[in-house]
Protein backbone atom coordinates (compact mmCIF):
# COMPACT_ATOMS: atom_id res chain seq x y z
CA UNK A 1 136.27 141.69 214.05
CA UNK A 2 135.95 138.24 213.19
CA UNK A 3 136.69 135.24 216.00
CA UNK A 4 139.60 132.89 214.80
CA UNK A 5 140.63 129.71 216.25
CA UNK A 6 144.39 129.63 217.11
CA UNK A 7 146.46 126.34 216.77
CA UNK A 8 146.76 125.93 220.66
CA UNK A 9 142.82 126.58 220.94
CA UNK A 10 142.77 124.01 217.92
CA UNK A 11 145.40 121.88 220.10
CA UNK A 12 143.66 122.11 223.31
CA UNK A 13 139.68 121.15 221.42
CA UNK A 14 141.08 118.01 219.91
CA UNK A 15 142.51 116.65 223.17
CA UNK A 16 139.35 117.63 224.39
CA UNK A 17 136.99 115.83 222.19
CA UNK A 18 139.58 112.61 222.16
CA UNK A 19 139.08 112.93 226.09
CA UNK A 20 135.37 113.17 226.06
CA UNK A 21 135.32 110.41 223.20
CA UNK A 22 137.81 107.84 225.55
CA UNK A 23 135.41 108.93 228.49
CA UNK A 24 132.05 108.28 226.76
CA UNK A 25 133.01 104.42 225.49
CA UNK A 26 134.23 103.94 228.62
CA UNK A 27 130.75 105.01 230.30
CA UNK A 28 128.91 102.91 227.41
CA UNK A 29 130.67 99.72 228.33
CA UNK A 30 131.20 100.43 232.08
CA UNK A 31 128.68 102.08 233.21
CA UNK A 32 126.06 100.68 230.53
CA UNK A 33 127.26 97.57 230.43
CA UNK A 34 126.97 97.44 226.46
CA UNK A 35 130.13 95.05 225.53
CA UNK A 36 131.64 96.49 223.14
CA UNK A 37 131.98 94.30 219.30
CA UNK A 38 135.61 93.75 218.11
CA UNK A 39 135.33 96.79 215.44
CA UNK A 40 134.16 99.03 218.47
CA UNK A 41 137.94 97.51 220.23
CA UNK A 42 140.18 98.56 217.10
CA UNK A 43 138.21 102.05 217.23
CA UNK A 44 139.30 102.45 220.92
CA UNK A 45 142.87 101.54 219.88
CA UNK A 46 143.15 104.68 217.97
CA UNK A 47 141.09 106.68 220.55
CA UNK A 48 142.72 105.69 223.28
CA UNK A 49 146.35 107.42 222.84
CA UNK A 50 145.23 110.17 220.78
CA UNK A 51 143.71 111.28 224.56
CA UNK A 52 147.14 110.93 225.93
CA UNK A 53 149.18 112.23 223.24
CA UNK A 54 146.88 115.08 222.32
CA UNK A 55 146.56 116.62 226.03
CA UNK A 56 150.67 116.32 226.05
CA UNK A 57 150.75 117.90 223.29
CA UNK A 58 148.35 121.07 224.01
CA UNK A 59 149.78 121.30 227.43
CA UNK A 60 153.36 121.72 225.74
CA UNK A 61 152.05 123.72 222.98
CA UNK A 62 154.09 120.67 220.78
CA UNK A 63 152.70 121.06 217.27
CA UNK A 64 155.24 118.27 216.02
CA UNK A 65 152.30 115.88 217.51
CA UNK A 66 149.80 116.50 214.28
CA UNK A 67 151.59 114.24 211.95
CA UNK A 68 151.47 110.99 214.85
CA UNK A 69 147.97 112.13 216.19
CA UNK A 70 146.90 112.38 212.49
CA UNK A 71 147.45 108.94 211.31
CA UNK A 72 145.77 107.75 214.71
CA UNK A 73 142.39 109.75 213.49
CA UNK A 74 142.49 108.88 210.38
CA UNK A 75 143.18 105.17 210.72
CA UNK A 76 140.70 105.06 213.39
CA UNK A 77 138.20 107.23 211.36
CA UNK A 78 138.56 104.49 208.73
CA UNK A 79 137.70 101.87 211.12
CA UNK A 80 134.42 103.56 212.15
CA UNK A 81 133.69 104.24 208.50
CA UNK A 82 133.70 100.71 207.62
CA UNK A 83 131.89 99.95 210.84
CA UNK A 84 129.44 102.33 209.89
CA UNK A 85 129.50 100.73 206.15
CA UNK A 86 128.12 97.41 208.10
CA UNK A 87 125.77 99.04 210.35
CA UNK A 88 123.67 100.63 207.56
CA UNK A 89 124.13 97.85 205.58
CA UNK A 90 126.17 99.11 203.15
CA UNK A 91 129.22 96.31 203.55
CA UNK A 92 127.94 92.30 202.60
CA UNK A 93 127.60 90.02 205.74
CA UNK A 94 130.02 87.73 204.21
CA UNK A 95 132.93 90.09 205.31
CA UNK A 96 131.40 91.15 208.28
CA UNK A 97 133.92 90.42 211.22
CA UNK A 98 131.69 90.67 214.06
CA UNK A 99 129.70 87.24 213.27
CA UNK A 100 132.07 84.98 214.67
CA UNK A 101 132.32 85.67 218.42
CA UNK A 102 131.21 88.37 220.89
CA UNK A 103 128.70 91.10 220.65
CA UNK A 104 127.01 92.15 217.07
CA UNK A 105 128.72 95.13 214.73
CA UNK A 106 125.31 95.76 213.71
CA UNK A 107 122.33 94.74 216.52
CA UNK A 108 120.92 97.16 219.08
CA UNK A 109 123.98 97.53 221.25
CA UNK A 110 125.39 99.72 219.12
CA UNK A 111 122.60 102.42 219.42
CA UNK A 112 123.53 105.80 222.42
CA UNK A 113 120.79 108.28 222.60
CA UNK A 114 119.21 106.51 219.77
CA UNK A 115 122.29 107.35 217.37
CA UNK A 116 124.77 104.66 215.96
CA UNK A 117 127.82 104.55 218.28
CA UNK A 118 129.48 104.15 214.94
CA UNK A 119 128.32 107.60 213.15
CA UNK A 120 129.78 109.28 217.08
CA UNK A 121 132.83 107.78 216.57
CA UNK A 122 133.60 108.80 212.76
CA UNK A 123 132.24 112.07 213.61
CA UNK A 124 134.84 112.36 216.55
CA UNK A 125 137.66 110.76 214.52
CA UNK A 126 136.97 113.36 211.33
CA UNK A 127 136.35 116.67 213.65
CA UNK A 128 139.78 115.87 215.78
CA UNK A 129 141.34 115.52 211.91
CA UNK A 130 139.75 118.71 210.97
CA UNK A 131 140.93 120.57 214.19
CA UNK A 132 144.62 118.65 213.96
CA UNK A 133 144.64 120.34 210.41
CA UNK A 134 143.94 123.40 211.59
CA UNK A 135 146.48 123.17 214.59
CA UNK A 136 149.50 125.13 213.37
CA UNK A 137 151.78 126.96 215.08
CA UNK A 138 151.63 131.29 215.35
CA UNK A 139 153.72 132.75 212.89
């Protein structure tokens, strides 16, 4: 007999990761005190509510969420892509938007454990799309 992961179980792990994600930046930039740059802002934008509206959702069993919470990860999976794009190097400095004011897209603030805080945040973004996908209802 093989394990398989229900939609509420699906539900219930992507409110949980969007929890533990919120949670974590918080510590970071609390806790840490690493400010976070203005790309690290938009990514909490799209983090932020998918905490809220995600645990609603599982508590409810409310599979009508996955189109709302979907756009949220993916928009905000896009963000950390493109943040990632500049951290590696992969995006030109002249369209960098971190350069003007505040703390660097790119310098050693954006390092936890040693791992770009971008690369946690895509991951995060693209496993809550993968479990939202797999969040359907019994049938």
């Amino acid at each position: 007999m093989t394990a398989r992961l229900t939609g509420e179980t699906a539900l219930y792990l992507a409110w949980a990761l969007a929890l533990f994600s919120s949670l974590l930046v918080l510590f970071i930039g609390e806790v840490l005190e690493q400010a976070p740059c203005a790309l690290c802002w938009y990514q909490r934008a799209f983090m932020f509510p998918l905490a809220v509206v995600l645990g609603m959702a599982a508590w409810r069993a409310d599979f009508g969420i996955r189109p709302y919470a979907l756009s949220l990860a993916l928009i905000g999976g896009a963000i950390s892509l493109w943040h990632l794009g500049l951290f590696v190097g992969l995006i030109p400095e002249a369209i960098q938007p971190c350069t003007a004011s505040g703390p660097s897209c790119t310098g050693e603030s954006q390092l936890f454990l040693g791992v770009p805080i971008p690369l946690l945040s895509f991951a995060a973004f693209a496993a809550i799309t993968g479990l939202l996908f797999a969040a359907r209802p019994e049938t």
